[in-house]
C-alpha atoms as a PDB file:
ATOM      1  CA  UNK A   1    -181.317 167.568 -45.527  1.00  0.00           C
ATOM      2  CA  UNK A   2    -182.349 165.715 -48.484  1.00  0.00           C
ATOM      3  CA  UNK A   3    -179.553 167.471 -51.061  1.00  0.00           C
ATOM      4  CA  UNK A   4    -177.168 166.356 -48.245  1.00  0.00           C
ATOM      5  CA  UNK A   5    -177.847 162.568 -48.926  1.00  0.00           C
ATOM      6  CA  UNK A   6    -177.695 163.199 -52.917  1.00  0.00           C
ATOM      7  CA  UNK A   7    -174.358 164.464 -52.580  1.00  0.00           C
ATOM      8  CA  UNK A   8    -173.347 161.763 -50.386  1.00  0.00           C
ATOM      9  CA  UNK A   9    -175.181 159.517 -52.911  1.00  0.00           C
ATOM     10  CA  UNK A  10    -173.102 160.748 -56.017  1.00  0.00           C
ATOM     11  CA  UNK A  11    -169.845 160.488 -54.043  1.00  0.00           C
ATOM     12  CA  UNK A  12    -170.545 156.909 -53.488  1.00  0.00           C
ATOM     13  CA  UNK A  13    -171.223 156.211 -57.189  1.00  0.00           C
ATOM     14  CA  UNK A  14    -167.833 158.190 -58.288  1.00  0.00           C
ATOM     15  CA  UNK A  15    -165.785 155.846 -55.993  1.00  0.00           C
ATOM     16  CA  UNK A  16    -167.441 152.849 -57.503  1.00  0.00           C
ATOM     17  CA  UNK A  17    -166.831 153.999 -61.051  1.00  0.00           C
ATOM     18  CA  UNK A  18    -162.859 154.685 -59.931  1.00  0.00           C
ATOM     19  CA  UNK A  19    -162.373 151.286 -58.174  1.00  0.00           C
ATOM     20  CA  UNK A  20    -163.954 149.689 -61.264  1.00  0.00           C
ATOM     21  CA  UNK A  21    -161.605 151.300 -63.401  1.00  0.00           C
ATOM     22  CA  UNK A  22    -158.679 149.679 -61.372  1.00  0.00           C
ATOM     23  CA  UNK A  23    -160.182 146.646 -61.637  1.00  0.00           C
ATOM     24  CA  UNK A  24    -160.380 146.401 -65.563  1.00  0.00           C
ATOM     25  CA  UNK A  25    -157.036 147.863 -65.669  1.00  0.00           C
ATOM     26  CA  UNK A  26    -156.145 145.087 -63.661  1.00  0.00           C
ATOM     27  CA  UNK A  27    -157.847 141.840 -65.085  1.00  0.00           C
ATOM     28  CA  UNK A  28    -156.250 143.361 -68.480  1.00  0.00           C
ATOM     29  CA  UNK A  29    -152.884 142.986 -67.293  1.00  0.00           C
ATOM     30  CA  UNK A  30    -153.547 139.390 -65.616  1.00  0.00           C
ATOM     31  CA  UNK A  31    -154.765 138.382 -68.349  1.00  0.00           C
ATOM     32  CA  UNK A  32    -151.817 139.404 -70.581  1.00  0.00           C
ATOM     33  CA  UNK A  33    -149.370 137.864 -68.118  1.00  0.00           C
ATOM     34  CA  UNK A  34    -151.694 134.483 -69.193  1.00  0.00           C
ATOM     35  CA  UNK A  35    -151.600 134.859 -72.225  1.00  0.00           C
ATOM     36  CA  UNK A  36    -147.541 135.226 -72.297  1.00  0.00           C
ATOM     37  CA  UNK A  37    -146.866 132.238 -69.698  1.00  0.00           C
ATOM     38  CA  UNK A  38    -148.916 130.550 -71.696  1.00  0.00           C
ATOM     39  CA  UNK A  39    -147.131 131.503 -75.140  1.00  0.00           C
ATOM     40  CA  UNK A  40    -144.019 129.998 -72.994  1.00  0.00           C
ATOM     41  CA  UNK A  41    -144.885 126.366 -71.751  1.00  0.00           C
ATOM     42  CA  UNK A  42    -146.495 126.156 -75.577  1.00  0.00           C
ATOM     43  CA  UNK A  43    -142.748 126.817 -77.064  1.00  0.00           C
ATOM     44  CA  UNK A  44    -141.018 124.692 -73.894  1.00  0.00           C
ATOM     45  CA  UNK A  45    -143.407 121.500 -75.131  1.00  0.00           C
ATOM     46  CA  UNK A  46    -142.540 122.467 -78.795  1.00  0.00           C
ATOM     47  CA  UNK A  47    -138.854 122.318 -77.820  1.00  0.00           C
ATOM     48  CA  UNK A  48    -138.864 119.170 -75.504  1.00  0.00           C
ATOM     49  CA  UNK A  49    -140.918 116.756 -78.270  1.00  0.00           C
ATOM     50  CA  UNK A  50    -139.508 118.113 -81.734  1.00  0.00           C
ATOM     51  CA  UNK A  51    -136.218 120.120 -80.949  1.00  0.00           C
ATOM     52  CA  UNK A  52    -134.757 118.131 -78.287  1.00  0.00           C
ATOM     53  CA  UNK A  53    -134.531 115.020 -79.572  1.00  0.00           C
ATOM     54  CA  UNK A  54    -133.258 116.118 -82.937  1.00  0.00           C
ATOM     55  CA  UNK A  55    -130.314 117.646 -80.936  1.00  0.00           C
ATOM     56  CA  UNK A  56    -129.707 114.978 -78.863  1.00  0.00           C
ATOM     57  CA  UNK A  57    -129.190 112.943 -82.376  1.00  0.00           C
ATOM     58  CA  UNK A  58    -127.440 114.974 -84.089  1.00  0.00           C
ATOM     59  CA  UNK A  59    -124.976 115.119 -80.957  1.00  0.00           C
ATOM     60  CA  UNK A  60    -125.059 111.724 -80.726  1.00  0.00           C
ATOM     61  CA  UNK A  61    -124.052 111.467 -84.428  1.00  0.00           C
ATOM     62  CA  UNK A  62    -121.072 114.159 -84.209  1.00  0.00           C
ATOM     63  CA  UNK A  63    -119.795 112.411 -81.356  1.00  0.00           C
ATOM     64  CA  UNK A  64    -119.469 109.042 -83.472  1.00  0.00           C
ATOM     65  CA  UNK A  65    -117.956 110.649 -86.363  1.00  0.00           C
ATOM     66  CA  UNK A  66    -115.085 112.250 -83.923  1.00  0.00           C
ATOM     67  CA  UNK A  67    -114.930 108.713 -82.679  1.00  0.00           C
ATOM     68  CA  UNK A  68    -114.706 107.040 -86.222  1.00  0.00           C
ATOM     69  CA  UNK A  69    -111.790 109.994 -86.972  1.00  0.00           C
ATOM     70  CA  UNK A  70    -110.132 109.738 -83.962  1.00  0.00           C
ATOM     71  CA  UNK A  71    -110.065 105.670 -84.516  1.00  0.00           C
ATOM     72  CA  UNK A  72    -108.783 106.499 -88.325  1.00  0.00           C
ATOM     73  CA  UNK A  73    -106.170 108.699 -87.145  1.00  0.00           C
ATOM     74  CA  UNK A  74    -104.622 106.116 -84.395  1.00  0.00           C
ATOM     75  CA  UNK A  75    -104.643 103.372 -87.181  1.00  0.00           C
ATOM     76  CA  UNK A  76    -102.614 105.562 -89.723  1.00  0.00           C
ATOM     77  CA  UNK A  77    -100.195 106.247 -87.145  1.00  0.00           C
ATOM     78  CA  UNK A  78     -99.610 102.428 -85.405  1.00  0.00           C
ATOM     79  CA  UNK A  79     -99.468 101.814 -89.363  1.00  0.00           C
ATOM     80  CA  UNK A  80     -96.810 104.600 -89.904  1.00  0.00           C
ATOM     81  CA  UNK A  81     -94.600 103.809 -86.223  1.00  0.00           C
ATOM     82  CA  UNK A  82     -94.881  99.986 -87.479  1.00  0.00           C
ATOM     83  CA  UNK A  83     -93.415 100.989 -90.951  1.00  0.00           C
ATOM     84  CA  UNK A  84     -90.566 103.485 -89.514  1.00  0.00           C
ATOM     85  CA  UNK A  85     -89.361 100.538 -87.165  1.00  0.00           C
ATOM     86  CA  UNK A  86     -89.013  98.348 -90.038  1.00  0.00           C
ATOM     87  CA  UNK A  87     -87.302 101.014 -92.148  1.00  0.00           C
ATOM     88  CA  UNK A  88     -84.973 101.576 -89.248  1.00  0.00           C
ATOM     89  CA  UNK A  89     -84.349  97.696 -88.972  1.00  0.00           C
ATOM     90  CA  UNK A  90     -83.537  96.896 -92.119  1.00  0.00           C
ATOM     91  CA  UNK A  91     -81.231  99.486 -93.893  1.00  0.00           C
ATOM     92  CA  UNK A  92     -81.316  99.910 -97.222  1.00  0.00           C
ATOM     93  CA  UNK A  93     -77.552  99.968 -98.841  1.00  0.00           C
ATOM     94  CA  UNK A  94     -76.782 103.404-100.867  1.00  0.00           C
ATOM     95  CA  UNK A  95     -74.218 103.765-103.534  1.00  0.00           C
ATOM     96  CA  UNK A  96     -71.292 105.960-103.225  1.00  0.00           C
ATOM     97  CA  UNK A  97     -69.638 108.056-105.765  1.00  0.00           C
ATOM     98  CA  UNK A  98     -66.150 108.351-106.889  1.00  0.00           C
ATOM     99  CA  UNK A  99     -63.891 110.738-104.916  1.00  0.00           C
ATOM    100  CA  UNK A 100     -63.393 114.028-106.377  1.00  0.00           C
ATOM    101  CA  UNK A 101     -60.421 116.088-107.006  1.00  0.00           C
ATOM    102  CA  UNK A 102     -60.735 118.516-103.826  1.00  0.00           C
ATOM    103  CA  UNK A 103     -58.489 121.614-103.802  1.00  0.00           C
ATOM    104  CA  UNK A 104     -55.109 121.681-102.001  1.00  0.00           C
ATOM    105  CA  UNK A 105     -55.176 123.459 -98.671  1.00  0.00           C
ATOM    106  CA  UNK A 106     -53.384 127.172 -98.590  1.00  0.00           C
ATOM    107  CA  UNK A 107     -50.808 128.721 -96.232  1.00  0.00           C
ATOM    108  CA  UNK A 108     -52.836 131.306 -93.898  1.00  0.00           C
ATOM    109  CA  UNK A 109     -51.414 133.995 -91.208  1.00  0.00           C
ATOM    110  CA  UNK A 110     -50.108 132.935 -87.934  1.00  0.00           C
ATOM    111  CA  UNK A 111     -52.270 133.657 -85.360  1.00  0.00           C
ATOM    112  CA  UNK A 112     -51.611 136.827 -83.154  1.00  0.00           C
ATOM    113  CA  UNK A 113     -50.961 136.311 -79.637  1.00  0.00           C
ATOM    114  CA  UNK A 114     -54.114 136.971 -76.947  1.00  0.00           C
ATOM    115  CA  UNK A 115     -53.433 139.647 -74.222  1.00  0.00           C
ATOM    116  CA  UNK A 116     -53.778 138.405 -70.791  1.00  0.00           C
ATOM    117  CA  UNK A 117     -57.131 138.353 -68.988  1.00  0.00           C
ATOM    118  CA  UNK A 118     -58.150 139.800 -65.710  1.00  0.00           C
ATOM    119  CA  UNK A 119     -59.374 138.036 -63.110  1.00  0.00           C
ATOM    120  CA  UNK A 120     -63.243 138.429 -62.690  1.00  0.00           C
ATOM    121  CA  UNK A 121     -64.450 140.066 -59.906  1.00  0.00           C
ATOM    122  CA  UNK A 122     -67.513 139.435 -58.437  1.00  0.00           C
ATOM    123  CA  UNK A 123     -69.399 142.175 -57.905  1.00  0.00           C
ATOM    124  CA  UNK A 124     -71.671 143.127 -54.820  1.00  0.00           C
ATOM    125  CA  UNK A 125     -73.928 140.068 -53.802  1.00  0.00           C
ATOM    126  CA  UNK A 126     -72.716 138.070 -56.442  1.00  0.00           C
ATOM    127  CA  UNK A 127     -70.686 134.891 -55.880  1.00  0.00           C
ATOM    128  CA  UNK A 128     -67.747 133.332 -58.482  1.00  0.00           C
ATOM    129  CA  UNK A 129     -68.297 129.455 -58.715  1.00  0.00           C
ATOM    130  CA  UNK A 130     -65.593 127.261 -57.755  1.00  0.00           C
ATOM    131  CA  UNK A 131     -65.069 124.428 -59.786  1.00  0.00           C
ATOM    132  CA  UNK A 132     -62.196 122.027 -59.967  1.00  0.00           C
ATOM    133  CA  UNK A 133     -59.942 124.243 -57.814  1.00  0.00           C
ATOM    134  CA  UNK A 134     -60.143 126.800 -60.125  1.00  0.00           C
ATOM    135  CA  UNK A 135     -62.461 130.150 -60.494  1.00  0.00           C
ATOM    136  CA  UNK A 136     -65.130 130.585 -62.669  1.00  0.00           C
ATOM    137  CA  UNK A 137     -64.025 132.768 -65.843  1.00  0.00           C
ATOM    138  CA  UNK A 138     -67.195 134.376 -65.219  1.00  0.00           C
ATOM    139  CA  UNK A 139     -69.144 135.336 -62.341  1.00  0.00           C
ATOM    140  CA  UNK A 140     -73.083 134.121 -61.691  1.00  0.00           C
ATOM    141  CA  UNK A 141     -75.627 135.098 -59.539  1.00  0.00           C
ATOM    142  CA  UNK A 142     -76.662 133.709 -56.084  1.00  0.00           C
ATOM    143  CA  UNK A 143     -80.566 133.340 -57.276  1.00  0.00           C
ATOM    144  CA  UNK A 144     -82.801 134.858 -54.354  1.00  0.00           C
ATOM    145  CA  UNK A 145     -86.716 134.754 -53.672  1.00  0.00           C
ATOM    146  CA  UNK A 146     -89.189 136.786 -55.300  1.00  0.00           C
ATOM    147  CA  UNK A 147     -90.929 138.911 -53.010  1.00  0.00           C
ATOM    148  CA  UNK A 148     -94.459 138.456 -52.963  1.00  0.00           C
ATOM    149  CA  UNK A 149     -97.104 141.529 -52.464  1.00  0.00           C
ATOM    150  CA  UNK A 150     -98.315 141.694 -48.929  1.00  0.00           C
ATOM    151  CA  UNK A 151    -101.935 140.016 -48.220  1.00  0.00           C
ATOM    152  CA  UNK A 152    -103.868 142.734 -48.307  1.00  0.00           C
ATOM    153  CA  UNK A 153    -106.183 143.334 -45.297  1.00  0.00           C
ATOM    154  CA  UNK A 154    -110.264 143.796 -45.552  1.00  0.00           C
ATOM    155  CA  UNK A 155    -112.299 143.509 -48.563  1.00  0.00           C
ATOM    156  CA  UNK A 156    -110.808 143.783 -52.187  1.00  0.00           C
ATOM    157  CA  UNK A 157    -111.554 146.574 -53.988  1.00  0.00           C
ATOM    158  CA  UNK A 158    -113.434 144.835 -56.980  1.00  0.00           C
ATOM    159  CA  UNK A 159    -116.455 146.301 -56.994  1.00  0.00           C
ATOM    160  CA  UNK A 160    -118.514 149.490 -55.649  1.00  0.00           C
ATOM    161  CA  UNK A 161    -116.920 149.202 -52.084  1.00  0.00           C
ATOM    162  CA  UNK A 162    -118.603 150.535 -49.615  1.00  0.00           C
ATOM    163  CA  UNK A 163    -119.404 153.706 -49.966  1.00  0.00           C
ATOM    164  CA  UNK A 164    -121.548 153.188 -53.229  1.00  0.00           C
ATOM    165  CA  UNK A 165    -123.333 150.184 -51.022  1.00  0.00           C
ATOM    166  CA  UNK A 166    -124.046 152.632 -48.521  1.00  0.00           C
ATOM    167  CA  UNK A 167    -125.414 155.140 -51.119  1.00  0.00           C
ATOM    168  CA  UNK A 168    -126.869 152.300 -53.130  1.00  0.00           C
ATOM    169  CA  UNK A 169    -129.131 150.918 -49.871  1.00  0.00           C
ATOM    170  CA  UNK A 170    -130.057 154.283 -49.147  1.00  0.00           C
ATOM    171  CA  UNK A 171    -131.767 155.410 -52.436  1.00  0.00           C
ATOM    172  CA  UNK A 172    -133.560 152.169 -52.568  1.00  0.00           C
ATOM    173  CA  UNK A 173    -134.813 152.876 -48.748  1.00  0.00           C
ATOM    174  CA  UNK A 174    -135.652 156.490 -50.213  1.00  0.00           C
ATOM    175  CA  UNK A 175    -137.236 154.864 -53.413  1.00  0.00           C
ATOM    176  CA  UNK A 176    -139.473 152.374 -51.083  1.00  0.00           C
ATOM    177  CA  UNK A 177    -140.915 155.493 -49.154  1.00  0.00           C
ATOM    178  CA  UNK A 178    -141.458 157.675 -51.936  1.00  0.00           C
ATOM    179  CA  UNK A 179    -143.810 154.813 -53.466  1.00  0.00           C
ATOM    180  CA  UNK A 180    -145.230 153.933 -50.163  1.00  0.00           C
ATOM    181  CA  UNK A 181    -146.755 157.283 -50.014  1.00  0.00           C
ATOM    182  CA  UNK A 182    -147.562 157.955 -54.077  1.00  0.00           C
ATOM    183  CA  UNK A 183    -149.973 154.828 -53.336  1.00  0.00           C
ATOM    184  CA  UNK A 184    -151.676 156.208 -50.388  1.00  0.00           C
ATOM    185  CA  UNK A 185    -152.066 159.532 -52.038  1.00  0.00           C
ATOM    186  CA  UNK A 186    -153.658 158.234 -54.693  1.00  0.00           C
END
């Protein structure tokens, strides 16, 4: 009876050592996860005292140059529109030259007589215009309404649909038990 208890005993002191395993495994990785959130509100002070307010400066200072060229630019043109309306107000005489000795015009062909036209026909769903009692030498079109694509009906097809949601849901439902029982077999 006694070797019974030492066994018993031993078994004991294995599980202790196993869950104290876990346990350093775990405070290493907490402590890690410190150390990194840490690491970030260190760099978010940094930021908000030294590199925010530089960049809120220098934005402040781009924005008043744009201003200062924007103000330039309107004053060079009121200054340019002011001095175009008094060039157009006051014109300036020009001097004109001497007539030249241009050429004498020469005899050309008669012109050759046109054959007669047709009248246009319109052709199906077309219409001649009327104007002035008298038909259009050409005919135009009667201009008609695009047709616009039916609405389509149900979800659009923009992303996995659902089929792939369906498969997607059920892998993760598969993935969830297959975890479930890794855990409790270990």
């Amino acid at each position: 009876m006694e070797d019974r208890e030492f066994f018993i005993e031993e078994e004991k002191e294995e599980e202790a050592a196993e869950e104290e395993g876990a346990n350093r495994t775990f405070i290493i990785l907490v402590a890690a996860l410190g150390g990194v959130l840490a690491l970030g509100i260190c760099a978010f002070v940094v930021w908000a005292v030294v590199l925010g307010p530089r960049m809120t400066a220098d934005r402040v200072a781009q924005n008043q140059a744009i201003l200062a060229t924007n103000t330039a630019v309107a004053e060079a043109a009121e200054r340019t529109a002011a001095a175009a309306e008094a060039a157009e107000a006051t014109p300036v005489p020009t001097e004109t030259t001497a007539p030249t000795n241009t050429p004498r015009p020469t005899r050309t062909k008669a012109p050759t007589p046109t054959p007669a036209l047709e009248e246009p026909t319109a052709m199906p769903g077309e219409v001649a215009e009327v104007g002035a009692g008298t038909p259009s030498p050409t005919p135009t079109r009667r201009p008609t309404a695009t047709p616009r694509p039916a609405a389509a009906e149900g979800v659009p097809d923009t992303g996995i649909g659902a089929l792939g949601t369906s498969a997607l849901a059920v892998g993760l439902l598969l993935l969830l038990v297959v975890v479930r029982r890794l855990r409790r077999a270990v």
